[in-house]
N, C-alpha and C. Protein backbone atom coordinates (compact mmCIF):
# COMPACT_ATOMS: atom_id res chain seq x y z
N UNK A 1 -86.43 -114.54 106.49
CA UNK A 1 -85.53 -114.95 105.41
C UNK A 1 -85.68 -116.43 105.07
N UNK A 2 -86.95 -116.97 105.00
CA UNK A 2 -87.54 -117.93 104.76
C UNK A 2 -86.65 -118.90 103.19
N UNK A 3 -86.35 -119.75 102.95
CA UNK A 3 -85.67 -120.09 101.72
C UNK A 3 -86.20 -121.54 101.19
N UNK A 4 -86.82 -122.11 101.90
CA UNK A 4 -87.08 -123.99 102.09
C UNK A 4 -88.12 -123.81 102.25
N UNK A 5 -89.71 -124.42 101.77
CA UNK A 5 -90.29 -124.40 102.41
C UNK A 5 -91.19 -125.66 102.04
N UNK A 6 -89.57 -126.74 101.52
CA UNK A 6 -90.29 -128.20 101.51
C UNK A 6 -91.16 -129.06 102.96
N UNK A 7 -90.58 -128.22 104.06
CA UNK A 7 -91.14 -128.73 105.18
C UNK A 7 -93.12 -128.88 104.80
N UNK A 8 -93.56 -128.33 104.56
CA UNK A 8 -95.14 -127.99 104.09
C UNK A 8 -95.83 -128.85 103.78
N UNK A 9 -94.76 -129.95 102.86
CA UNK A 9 -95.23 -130.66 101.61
C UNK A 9 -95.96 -131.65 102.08
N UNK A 10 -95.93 -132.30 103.41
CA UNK A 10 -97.27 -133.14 104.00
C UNK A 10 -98.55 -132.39 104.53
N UNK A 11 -98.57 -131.31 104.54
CA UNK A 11 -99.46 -130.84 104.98
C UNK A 11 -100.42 -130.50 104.11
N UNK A 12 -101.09 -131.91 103.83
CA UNK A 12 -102.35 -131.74 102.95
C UNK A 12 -103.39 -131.14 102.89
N UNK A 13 -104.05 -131.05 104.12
CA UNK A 13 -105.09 -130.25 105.02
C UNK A 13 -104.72 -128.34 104.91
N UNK A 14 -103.48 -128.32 104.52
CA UNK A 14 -103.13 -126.66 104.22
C UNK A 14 -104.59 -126.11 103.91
N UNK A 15 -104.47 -124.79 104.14
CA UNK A 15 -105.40 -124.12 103.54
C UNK A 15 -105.41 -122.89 103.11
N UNK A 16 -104.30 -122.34 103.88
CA UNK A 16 -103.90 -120.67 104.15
C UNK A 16 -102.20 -120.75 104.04
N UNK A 17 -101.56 -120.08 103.15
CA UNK A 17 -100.37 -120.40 103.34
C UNK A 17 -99.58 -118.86 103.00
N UNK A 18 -99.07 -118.26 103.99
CA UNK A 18 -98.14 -116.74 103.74
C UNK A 18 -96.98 -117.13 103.72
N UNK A 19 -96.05 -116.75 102.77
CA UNK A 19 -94.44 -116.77 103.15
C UNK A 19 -93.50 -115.57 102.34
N UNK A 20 -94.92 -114.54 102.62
CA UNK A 20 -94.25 -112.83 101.79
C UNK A 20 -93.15 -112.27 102.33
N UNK A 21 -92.57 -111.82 101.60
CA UNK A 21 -91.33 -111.22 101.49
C UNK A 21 -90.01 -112.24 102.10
N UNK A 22 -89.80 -113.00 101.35
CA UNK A 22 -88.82 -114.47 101.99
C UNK A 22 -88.07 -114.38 100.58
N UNK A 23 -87.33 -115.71 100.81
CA UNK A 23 -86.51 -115.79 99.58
C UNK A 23 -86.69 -117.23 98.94
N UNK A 24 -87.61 -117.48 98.82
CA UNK A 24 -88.15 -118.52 98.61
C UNK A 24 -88.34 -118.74 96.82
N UNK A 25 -87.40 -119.93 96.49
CA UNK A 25 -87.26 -119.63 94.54
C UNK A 25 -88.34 -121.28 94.07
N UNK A 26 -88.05 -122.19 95.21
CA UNK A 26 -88.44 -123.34 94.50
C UNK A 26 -89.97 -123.68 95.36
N UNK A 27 -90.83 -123.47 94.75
CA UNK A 27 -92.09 -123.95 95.20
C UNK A 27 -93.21 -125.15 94.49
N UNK A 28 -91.65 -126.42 94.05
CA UNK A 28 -92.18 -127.69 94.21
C UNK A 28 -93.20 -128.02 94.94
N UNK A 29 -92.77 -127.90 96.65
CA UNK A 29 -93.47 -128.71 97.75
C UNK A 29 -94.84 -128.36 97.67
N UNK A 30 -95.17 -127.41 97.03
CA UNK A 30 -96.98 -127.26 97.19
C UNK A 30 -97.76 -127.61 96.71
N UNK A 31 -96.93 -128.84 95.40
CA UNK A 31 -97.80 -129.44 94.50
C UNK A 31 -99.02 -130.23 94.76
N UNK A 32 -98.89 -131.08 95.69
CA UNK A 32 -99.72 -131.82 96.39
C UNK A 32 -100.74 -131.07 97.01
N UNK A 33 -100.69 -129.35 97.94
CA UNK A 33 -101.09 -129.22 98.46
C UNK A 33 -102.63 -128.42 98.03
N UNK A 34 -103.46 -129.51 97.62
CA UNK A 34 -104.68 -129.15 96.79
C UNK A 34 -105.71 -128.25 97.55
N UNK A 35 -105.70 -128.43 98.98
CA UNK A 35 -106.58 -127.68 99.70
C UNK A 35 -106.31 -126.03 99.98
N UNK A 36 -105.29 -126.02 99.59
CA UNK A 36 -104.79 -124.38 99.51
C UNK A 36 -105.84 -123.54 98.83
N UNK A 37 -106.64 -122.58 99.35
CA UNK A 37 -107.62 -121.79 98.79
C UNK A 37 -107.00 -120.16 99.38
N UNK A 38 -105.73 -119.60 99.78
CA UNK A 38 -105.28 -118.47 100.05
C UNK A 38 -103.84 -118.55 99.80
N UNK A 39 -103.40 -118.25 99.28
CA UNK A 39 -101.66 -118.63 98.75
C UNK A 39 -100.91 -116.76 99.21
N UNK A 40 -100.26 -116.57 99.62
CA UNK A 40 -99.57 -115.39 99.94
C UNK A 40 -97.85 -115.67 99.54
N UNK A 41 -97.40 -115.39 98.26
CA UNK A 41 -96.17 -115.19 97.98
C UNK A 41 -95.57 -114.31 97.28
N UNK A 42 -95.87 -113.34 97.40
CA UNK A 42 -95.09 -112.15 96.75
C UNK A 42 -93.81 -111.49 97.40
N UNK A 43 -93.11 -111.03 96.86
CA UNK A 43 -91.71 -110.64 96.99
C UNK A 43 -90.81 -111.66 97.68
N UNK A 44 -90.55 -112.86 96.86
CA UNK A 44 -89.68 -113.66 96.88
C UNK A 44 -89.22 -113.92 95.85
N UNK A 45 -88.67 -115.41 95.38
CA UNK A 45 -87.49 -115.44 94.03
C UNK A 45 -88.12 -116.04 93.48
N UNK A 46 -89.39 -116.60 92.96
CA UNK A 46 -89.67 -117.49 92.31
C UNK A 46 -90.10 -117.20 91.10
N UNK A 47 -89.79 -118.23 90.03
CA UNK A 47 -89.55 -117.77 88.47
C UNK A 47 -90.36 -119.16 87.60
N UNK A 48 -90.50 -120.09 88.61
CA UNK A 48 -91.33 -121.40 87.75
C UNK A 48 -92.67 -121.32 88.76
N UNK A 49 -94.30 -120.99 87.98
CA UNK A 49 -95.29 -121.76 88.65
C UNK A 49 -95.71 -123.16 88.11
N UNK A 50 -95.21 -123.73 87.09
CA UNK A 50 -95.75 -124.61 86.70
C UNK A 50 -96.18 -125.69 88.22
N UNK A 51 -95.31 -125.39 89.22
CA UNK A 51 -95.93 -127.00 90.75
C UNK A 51 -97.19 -126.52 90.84
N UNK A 52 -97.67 -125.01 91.13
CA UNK A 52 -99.12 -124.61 91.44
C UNK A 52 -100.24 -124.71 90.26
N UNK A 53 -99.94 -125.63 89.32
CA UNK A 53 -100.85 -125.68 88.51
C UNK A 53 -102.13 -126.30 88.66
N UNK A 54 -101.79 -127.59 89.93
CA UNK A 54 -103.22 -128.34 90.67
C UNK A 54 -103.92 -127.40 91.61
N UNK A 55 -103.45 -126.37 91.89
CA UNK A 55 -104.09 -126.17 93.60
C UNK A 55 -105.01 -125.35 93.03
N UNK A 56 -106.46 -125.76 92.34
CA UNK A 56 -107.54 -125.19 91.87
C UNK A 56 -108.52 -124.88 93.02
N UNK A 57 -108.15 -124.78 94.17
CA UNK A 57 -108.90 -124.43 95.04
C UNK A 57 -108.88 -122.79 95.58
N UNK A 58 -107.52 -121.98 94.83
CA UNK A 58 -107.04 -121.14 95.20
C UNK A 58 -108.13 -119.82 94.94
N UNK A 59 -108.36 -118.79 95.97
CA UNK A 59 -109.41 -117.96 95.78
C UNK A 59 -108.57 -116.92 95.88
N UNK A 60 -107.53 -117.02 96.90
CA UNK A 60 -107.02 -115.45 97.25
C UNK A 60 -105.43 -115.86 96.71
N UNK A 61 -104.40 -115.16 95.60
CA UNK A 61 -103.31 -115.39 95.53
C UNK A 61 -102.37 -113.92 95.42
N UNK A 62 -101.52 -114.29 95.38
CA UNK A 62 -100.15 -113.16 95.37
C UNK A 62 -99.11 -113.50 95.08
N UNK A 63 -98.38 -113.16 93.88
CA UNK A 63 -97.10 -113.46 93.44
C UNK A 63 -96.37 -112.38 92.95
N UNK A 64 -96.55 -110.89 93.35
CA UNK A 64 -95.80 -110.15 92.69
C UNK A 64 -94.48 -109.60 93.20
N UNK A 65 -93.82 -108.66 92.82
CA UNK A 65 -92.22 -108.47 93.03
C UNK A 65 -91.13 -109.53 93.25
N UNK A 66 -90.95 -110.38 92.24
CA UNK A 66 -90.58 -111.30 92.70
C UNK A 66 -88.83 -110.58 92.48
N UNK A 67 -88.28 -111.29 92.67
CA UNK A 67 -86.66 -110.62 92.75
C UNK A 67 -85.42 -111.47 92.55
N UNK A 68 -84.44 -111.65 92.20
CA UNK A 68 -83.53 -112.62 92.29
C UNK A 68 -82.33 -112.00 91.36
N UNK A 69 -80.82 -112.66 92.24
CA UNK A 69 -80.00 -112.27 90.95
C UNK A 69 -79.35 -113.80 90.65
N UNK A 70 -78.93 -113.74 88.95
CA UNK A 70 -78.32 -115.28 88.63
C UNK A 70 -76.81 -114.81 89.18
N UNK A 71 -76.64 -116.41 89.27
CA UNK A 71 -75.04 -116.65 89.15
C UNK A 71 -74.27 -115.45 88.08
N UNK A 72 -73.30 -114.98 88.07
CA UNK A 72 -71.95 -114.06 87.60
C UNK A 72 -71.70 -114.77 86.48
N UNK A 73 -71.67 -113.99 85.14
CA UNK A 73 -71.34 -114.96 83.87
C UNK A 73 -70.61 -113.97 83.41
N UNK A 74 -69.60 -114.19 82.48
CA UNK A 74 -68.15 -113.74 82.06
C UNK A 74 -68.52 -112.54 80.86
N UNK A 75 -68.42 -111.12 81.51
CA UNK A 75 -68.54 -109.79 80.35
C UNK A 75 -68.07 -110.20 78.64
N UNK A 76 -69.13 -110.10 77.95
CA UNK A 76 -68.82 -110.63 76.82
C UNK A 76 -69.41 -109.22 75.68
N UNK A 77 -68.98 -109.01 74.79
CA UNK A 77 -69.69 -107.93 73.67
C UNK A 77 -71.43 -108.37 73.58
N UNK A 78 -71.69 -109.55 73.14
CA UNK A 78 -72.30 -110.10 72.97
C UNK A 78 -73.04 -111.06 74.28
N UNK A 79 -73.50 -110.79 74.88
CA UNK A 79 -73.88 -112.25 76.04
C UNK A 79 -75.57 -111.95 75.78
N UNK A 80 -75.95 -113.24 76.41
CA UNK A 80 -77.02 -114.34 75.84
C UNK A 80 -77.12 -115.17 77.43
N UNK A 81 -78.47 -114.97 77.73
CA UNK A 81 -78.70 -115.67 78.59
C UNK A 81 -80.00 -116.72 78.99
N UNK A 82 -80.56 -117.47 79.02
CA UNK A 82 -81.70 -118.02 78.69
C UNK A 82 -82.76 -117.59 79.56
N UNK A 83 -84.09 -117.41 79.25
CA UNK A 83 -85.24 -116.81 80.43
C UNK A 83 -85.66 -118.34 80.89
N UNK A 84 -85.60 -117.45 82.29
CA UNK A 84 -86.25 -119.09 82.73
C UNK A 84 -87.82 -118.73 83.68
N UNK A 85 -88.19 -117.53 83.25
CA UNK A 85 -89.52 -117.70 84.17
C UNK A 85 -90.60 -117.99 83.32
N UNK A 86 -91.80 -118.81 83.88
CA UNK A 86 -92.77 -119.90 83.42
C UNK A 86 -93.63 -119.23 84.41
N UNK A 87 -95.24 -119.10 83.36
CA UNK A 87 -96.14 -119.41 83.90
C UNK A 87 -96.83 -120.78 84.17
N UNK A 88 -97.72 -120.90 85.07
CA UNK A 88 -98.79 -122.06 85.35
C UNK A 88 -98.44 -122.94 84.09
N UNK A 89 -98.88 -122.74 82.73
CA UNK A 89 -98.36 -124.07 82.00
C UNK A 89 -97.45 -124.37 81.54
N UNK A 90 -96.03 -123.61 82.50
CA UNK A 90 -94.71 -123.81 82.07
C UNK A 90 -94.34 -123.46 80.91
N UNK A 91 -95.22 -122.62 80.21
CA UNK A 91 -95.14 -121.50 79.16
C UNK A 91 -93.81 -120.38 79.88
N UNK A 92 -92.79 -119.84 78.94
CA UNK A 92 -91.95 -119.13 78.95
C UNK A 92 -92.82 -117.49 79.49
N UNK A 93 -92.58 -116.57 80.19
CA UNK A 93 -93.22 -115.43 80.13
C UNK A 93 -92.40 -114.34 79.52
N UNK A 94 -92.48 -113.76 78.32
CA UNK A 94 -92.05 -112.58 77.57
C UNK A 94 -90.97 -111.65 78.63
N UNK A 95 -89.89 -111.21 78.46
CA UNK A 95 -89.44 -110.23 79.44
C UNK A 95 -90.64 -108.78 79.35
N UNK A 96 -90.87 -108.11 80.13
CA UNK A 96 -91.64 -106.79 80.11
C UNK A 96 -90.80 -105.50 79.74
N UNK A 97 -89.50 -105.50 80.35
CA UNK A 97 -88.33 -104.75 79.91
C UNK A 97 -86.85 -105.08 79.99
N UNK A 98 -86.11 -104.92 79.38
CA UNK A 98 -84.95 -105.54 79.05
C UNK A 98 -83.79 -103.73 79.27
N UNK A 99 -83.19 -104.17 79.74
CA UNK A 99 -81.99 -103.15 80.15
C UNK A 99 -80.82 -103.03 79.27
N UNK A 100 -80.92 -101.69 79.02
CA UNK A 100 -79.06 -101.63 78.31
C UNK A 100 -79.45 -101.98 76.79
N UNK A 101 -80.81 -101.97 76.21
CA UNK A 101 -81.00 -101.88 74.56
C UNK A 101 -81.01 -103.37 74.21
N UNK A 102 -81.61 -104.42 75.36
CA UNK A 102 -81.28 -105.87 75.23
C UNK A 102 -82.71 -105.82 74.38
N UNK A 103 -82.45 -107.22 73.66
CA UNK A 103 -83.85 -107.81 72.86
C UNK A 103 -83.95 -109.78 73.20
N UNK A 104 -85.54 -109.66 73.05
CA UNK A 104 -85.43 -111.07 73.50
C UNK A 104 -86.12 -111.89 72.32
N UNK A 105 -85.53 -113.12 71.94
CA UNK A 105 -86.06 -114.15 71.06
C UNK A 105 -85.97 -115.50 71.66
N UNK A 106 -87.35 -116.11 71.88
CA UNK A 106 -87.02 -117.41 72.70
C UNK A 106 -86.40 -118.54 72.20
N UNK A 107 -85.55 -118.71 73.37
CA UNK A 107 -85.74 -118.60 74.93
C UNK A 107 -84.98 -117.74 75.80
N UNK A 108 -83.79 -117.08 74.73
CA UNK A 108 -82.90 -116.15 75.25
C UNK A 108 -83.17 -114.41 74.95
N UNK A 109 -82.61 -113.75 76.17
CA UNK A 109 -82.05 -112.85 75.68
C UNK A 109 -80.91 -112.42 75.92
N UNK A 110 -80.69 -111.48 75.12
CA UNK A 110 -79.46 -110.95 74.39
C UNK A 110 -79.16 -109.50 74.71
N UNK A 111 -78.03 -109.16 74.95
CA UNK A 111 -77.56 -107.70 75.18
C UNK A 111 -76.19 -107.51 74.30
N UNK A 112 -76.18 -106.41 73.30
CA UNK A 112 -74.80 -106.08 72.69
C UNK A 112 -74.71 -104.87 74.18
N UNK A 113 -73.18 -105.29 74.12
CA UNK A 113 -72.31 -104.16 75.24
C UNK A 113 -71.30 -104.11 74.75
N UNK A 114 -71.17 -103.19 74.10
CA UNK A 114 -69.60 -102.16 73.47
C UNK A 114 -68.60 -102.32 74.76
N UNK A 115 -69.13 -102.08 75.60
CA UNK A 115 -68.37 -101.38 76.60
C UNK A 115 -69.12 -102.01 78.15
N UNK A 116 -67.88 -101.94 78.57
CA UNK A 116 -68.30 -103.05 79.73
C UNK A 116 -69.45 -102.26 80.79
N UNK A 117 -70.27 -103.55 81.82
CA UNK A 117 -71.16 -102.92 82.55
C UNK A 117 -71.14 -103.85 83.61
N UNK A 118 -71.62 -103.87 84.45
CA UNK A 118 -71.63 -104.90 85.63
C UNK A 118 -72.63 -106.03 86.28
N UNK A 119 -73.50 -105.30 85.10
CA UNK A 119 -75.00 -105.68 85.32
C UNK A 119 -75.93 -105.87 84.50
N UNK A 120 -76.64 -106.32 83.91
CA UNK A 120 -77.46 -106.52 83.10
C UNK A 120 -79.07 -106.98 84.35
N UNK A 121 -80.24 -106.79 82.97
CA UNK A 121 -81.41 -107.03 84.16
C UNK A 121 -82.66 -107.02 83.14
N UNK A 122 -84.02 -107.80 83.77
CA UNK A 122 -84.92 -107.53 82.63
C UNK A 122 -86.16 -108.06 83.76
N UNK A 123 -87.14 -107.65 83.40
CA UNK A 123 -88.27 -107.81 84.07
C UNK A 123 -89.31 -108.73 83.37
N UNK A 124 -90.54 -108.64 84.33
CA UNK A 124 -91.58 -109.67 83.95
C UNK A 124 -92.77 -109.32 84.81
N UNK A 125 -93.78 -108.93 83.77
CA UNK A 125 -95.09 -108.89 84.41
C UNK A 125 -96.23 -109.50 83.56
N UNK A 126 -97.07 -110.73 84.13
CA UNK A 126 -98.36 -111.13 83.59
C UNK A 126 -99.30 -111.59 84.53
N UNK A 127 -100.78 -111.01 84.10
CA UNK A 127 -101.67 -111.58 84.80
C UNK A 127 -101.83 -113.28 84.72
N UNK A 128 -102.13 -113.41 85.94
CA UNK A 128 -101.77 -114.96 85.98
C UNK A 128 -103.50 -115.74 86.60
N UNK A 129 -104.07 -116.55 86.35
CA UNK A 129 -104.60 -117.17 87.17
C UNK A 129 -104.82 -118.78 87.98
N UNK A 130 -105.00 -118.76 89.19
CA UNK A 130 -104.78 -120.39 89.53
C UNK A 130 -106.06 -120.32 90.32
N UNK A 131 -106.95 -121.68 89.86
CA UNK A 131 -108.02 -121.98 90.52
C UNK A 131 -108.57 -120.34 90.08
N UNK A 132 -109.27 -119.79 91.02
CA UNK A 132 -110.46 -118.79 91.12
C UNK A 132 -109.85 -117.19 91.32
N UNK A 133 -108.03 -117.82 91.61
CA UNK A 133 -107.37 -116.16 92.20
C UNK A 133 -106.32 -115.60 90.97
N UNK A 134 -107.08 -114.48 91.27
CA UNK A 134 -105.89 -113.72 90.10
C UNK A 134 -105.06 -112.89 90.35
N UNK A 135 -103.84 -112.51 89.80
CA UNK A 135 -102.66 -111.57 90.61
C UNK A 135 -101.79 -111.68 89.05
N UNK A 136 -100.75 -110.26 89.49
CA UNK A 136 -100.00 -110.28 88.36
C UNK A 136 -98.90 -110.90 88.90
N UNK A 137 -98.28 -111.31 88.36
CA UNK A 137 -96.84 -112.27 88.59
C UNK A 137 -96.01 -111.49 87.65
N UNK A 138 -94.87 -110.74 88.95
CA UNK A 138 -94.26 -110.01 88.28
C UNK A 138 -92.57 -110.01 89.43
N UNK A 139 -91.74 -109.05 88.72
CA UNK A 139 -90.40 -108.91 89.19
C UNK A 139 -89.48 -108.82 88.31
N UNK A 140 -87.89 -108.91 88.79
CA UNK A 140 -86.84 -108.26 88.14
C UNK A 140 -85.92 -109.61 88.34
N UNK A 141 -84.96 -109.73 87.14
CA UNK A 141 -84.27 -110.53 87.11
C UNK A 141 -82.42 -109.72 86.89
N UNK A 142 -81.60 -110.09 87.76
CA UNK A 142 -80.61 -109.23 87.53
C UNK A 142 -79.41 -109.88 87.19
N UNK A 143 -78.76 -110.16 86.34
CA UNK A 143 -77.51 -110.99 85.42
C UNK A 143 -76.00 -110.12 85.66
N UNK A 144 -75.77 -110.23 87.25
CA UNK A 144 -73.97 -109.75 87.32
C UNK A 144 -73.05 -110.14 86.23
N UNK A 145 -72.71 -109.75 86.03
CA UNK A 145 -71.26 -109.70 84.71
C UNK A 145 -70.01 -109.73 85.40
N UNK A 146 -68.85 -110.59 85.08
CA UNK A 146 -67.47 -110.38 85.69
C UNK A 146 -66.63 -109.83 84.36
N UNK A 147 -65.64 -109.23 84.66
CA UNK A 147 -64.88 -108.77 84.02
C UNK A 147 -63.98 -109.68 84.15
N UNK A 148 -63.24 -110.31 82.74
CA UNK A 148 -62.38 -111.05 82.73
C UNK A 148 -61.25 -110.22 81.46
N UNK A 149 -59.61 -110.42 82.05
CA UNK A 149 -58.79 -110.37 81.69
C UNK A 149 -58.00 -111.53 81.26
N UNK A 150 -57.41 -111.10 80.22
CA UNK A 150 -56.48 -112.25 79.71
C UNK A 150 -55.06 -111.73 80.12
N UNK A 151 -54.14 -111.96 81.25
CA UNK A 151 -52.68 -111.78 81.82
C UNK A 151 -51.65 -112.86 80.72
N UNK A 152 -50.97 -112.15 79.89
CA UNK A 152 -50.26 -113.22 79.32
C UNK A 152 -48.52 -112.89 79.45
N UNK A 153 -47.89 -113.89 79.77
CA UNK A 153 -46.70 -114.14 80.43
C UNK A 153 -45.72 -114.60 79.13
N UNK A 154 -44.81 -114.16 78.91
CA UNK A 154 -43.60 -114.35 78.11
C UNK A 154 -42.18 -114.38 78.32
N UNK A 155 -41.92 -115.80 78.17
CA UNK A 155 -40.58 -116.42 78.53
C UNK A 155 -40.12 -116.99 77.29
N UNK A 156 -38.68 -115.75 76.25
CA UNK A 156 -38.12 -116.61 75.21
C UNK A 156 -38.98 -116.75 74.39
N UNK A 157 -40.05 -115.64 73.79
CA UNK A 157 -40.69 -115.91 72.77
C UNK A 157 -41.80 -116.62 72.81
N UNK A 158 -41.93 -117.32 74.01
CA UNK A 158 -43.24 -118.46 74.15
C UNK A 158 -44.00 -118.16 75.03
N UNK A 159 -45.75 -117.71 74.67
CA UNK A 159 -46.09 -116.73 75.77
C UNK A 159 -47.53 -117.95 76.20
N UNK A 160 -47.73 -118.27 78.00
CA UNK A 160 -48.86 -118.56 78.30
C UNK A 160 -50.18 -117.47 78.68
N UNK A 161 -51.23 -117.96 78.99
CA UNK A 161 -52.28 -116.90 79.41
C UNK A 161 -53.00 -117.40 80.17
N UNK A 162 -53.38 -116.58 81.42
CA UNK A 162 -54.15 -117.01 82.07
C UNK A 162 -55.46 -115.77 82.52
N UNK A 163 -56.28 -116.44 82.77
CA UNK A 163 -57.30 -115.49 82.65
C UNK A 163 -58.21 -114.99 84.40
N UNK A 164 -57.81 -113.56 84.50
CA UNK A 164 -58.09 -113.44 85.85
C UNK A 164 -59.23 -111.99 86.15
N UNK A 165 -60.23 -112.27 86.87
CA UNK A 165 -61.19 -111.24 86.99
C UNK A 165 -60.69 -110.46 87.35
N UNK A 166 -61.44 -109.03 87.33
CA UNK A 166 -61.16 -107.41 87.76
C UNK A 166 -61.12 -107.29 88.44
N UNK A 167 -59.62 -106.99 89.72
CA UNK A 167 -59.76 -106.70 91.12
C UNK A 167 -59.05 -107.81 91.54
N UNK A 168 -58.85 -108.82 91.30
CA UNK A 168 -58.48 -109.94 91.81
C UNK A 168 -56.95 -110.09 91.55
N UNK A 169 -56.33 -110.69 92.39
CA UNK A 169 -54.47 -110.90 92.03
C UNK A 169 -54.79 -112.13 90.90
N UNK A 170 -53.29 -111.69 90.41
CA UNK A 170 -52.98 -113.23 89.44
C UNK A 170 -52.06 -114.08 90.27
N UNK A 171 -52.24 -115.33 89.62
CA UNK A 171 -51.29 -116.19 90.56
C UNK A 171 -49.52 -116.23 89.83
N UNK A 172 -48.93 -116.40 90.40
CA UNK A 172 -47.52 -116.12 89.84
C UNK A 172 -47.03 -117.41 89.58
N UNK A 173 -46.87 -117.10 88.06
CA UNK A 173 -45.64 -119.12 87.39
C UNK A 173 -45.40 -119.35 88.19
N UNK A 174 -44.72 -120.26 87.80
CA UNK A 174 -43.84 -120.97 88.03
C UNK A 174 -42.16 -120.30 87.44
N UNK A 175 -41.22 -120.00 88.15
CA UNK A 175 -40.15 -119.32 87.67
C UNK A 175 -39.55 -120.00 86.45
N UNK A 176 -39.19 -119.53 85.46
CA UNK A 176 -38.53 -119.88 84.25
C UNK A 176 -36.95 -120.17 85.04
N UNK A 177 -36.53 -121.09 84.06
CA UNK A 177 -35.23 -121.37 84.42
C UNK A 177 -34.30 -121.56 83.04
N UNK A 178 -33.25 -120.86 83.14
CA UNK A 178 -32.72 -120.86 81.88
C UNK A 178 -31.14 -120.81 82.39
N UNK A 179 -30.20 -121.70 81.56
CA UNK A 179 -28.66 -121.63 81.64
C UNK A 179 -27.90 -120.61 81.84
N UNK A 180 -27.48 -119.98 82.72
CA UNK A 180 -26.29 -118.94 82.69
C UNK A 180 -27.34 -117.52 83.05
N UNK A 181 -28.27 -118.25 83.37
CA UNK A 181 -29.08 -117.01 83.55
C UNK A 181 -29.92 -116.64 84.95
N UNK A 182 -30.36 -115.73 85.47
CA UNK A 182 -30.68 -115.76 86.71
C UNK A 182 -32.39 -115.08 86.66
N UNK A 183 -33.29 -115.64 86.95
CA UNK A 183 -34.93 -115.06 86.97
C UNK A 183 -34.83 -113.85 87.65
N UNK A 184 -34.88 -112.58 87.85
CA UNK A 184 -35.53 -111.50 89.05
C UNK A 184 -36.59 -111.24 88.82
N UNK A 185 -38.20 -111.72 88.39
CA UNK A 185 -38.93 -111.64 88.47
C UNK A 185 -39.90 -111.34 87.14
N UNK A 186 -40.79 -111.06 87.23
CA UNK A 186 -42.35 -110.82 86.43
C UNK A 186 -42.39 -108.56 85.76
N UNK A 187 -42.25 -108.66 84.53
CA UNK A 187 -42.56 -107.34 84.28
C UNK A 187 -43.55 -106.64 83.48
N UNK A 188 -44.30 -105.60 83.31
CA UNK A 188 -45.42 -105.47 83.04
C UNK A 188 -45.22 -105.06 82.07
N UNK A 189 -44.36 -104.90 81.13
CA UNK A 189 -43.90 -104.68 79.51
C UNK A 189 -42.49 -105.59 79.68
N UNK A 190 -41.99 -105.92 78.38
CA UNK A 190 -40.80 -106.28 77.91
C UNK A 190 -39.42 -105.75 77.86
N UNK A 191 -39.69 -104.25 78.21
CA UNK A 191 -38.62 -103.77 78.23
C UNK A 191 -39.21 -102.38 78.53
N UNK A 192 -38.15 -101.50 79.77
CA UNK A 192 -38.67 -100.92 80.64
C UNK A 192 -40.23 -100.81 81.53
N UNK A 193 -40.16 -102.36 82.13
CA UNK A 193 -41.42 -102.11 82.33
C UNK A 193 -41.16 -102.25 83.99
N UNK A 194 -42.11 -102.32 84.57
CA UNK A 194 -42.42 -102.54 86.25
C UNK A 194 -42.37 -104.13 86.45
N UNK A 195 -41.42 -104.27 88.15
CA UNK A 195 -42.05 -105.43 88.49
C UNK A 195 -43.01 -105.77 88.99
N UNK A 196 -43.98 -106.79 88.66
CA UNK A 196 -45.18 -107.06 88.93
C UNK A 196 -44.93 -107.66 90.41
N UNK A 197 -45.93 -107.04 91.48
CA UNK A 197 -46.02 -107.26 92.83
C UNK A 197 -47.48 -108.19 92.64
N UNK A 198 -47.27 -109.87 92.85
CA UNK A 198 -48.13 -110.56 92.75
C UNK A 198 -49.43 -110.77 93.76
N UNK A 199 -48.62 -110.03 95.58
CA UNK A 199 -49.16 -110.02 96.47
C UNK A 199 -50.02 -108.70 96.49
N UNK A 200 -49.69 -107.81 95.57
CA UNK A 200 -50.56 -106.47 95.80
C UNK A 200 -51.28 -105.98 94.67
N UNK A 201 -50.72 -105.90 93.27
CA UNK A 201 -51.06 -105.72 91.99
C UNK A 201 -51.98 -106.44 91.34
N UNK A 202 -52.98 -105.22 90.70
CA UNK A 202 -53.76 -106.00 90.29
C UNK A 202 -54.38 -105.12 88.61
């Protein structure tokens, strides 16, 4: 479960370098490493080659299945997310397939969702070459979605909102305070509704 593998980056004299099936996304540190003529990285996270663009010494390479999921971005009808995988000249690489009827125009793509999903995802495959070795550089990119709710609270006509993911408790006001009057709590309609259990309800 390899993840770092700036340790390398003095090791000029490299020549042979495996770190398959790791989780390895940033492969800066190999820029320098010009003597590399066997590169072994497939099925890890990596989405930029532009650092391996010097190591023209390379005869034997491997970069495929690469894998990764982004950060959780907020379920939208509409969401838009930018591609960020680069070949060797830091050229954008086309998605290969796009999930859920998505389309891509650079630098983003785009998914309409009627209806909520949890996931979004799109792939990438191109033949690639560095120095003398060729391999397809390929994998899946997977875009979690949160479900967000808008909880809105009404005290006297004047309503706040706060906005809380699916599954998750809301946090409870601050109690209203009003003259001659006494708070018993939070209800889930205006009239005949439930009291909202802040510690359990969700």
């Amino acid at each position: 479960n390899i993840s770092d593998i700036s340790p390398v980056s003095s090791l000029t004299k490299l020549q042979r370098l495996f770190f398959y099936n790791n989780k390895v996304s940033d492969v800066s540190s190999l820029a320098n490493l010009t003597n590399i003529n066997w590169l072994s990285a497939g099925h890890n996270q990596i989405s930029d080659l532009t650092p391996l663009a010097n190591l023209t010494r390379i005869t034997q390479l491997g970069l495929n299945d690469q894998e990764w999921t982004n950060p959780p971005v907020n379920y939208k009808v509409n969401v838009s997310i930018p591609n960020t995988v680069k070949n060797v000249t830091g050229a954008l690489i086309a998605p290969a397939t796009i999930s859920d009827g998505g389309s891509y125009a650079e630098p983003d793509i785009t998914w309409n969702l009627p209806s909520y999903t949890n996931e979004v995802s799109y792939t990438f495959n191109q033949s690639v070459t560095i120095g003398k070795g060729t391999t397809t550089f390929s994998g899946t990119v997977t875009q979690p979605l949160k479900a967000i709710f808008n909880a809105k609270f009404h005290v006297d006509g004047k309503g706040t909102t706060k906005e809380v993911e699916a599954g998750n408790l809301l946090t409870e006001p601050a109690k209203p305070v009003k003259e001659g009057y006494t708070f018993v709590g939070w209800f889930d309609a205006q009239t005949g509704g439930t009291k909202w259990n802040f510690s359990t309800d969700k």
